[in-house]
N, C-alpha and C. Protein backbone atom coordinates (compact mmCIF):
# COMPACT_ATOMS: atom_id res chain seq x y z
N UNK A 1 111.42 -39.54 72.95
CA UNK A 1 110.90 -40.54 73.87
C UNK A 1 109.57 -40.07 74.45
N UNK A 2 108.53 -40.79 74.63
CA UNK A 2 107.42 -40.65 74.96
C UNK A 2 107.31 -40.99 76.38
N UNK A 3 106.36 -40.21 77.17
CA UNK A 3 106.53 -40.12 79.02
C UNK A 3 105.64 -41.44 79.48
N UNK A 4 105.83 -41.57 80.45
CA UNK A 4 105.22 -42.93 80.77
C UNK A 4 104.84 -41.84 82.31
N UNK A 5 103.99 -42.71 83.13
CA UNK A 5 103.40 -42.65 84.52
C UNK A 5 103.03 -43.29 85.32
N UNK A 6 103.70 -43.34 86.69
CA UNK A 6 103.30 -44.12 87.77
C UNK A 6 102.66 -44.04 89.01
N UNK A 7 102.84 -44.62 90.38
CA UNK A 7 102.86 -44.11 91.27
C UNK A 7 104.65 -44.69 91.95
N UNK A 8 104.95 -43.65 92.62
CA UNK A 8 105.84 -44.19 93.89
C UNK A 8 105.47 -45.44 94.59
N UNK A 9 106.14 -46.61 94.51
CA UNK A 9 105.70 -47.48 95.26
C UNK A 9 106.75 -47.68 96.23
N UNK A 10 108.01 -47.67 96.07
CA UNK A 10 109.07 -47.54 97.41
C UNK A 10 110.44 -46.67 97.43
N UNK A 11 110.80 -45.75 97.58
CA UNK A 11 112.03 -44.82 97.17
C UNK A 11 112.86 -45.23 98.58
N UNK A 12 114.51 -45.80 98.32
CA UNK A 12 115.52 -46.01 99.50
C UNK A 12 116.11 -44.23 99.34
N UNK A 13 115.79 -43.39 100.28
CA UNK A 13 116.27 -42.24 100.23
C UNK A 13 118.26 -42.17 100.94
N UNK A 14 118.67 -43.54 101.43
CA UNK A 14 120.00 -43.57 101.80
C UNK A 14 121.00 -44.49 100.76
N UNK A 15 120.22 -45.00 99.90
CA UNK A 15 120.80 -45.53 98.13
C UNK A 15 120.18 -44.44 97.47
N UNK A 16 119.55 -43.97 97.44
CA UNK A 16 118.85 -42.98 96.05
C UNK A 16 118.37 -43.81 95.08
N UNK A 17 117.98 -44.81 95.71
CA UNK A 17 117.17 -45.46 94.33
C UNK A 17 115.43 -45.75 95.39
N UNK A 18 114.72 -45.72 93.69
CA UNK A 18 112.97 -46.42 94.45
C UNK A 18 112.77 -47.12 93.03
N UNK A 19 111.38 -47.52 93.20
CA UNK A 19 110.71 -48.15 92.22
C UNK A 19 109.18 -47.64 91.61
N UNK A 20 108.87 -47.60 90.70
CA UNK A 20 107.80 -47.25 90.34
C UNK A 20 106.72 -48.16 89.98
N UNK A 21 105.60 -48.00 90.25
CA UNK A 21 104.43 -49.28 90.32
C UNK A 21 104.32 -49.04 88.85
N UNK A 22 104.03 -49.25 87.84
CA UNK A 22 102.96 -49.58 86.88
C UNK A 22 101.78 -50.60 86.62
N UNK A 23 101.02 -50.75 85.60
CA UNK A 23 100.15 -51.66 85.40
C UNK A 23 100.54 -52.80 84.84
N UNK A 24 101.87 -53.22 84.64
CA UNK A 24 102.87 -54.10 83.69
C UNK A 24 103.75 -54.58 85.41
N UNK A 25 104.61 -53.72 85.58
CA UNK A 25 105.51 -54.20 86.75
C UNK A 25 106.41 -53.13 87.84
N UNK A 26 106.92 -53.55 88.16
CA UNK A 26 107.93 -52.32 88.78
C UNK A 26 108.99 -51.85 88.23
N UNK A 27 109.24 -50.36 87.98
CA UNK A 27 110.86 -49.94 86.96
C UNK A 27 111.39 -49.56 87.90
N UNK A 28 112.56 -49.92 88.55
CA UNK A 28 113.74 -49.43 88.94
C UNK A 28 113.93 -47.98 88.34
N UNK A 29 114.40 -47.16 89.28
CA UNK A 29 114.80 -45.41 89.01
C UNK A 29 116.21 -44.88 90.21
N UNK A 30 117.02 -44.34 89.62
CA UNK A 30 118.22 -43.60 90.41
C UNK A 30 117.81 -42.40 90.06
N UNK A 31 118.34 -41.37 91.34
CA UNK A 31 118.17 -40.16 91.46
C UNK A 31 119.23 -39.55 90.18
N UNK A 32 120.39 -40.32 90.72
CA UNK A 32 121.30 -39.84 89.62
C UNK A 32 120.93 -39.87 87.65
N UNK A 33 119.87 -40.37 87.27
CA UNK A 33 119.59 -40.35 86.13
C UNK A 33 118.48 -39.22 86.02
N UNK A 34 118.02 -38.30 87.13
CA UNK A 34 117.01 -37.57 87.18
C UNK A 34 117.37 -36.12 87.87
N UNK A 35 117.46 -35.22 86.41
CA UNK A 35 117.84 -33.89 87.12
C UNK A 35 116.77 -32.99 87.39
N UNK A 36 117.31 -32.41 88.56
CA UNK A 36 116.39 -31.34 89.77
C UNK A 36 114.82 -31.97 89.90
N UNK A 37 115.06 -33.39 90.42
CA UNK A 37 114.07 -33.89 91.42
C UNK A 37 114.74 -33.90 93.17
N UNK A 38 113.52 -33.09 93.71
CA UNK A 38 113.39 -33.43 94.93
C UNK A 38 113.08 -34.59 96.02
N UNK A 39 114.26 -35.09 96.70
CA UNK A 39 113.93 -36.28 96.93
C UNK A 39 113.24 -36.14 98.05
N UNK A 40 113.30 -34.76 98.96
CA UNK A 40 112.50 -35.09 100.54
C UNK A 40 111.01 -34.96 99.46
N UNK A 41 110.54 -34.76 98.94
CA UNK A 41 109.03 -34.71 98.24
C UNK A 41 108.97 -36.27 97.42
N UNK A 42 110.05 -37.45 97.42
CA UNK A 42 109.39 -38.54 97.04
C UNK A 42 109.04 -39.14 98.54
N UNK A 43 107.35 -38.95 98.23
CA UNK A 43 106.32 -40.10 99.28
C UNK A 43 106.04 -41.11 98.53
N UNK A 44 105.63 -42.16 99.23
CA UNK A 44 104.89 -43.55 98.93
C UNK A 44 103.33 -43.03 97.93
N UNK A 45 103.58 -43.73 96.83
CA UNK A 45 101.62 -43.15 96.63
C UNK A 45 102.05 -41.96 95.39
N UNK A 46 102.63 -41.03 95.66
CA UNK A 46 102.96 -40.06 94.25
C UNK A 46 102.90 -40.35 93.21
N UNK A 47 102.37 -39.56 92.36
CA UNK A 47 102.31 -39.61 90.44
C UNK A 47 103.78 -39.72 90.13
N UNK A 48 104.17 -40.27 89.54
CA UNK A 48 105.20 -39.60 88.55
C UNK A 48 105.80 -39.77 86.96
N UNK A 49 106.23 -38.87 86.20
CA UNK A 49 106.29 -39.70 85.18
C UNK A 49 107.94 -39.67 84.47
N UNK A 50 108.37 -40.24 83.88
CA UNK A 50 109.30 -40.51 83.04
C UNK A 50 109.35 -40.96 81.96
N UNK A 51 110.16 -41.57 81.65
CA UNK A 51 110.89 -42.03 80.41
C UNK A 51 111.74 -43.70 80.62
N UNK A 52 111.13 -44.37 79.79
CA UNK A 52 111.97 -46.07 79.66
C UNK A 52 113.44 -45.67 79.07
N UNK A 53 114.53 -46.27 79.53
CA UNK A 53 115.92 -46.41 78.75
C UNK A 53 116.53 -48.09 79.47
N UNK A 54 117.48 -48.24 79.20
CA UNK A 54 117.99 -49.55 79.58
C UNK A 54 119.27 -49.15 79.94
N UNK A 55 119.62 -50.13 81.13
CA UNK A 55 121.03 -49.56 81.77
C UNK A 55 122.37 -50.58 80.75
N UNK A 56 123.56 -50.23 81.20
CA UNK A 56 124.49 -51.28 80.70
C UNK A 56 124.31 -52.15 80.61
N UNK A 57 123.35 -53.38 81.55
CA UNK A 57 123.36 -54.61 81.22
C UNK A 57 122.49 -55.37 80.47
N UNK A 58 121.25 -54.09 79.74
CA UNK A 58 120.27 -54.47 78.95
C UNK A 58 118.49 -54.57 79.94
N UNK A 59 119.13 -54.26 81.14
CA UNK A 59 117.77 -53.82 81.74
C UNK A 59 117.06 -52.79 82.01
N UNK A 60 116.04 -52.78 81.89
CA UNK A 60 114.90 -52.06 81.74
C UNK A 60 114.92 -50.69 83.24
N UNK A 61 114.95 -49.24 82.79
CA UNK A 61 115.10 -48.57 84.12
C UNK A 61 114.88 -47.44 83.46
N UNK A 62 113.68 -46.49 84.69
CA UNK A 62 113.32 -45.28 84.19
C UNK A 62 114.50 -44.06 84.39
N UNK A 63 114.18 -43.36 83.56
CA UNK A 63 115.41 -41.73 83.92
C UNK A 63 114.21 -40.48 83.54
N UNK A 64 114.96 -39.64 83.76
CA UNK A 64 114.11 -37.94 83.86
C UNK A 64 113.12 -38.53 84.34
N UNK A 65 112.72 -38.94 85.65
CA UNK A 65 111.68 -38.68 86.60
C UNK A 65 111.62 -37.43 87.04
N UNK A 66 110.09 -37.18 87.01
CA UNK A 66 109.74 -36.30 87.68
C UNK A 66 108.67 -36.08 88.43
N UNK A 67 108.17 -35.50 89.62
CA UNK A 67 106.82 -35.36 89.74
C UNK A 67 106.36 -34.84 89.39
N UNK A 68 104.69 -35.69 89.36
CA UNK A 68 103.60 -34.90 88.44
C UNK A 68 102.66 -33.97 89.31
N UNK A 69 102.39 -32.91 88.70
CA UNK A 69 101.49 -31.84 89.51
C UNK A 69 100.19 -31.79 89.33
């Protein structure tokens, strides 16, 4: 799988889920699909990049997020 990159556009740190801006739209992201990310370090505005997969119901949602340095 090839990495994709965004910015942070809104992370719910009491669901563990945010969203990522792109130039296309916003991808939905869970912490739980993303190992050893730090969530007190997701701010509004951050790089980050991942990976496209699709959840059970055929929608579109990033996993292995990570921040970019």
């Amino acid at each position: 799988m090839s990495r994709n990159t965004g910015e942070l556009k809104k992370f719910f740190a009491d669901k563990g889920y945010g969203f990522i801006k792109t130039e296309k739209n916003d991808i939905f992201f869970h912490v739980n699909d993303s190992t050893g990310i730090n969530t007190d370090a997701l701010q509004e505005g951050i790089s980050l990049s991942y990976e496209i997969t699709q959840d059970n119901r055929g929608k579109t949602k990033a996993c292995n997020v990570q921040i970019e340095q």
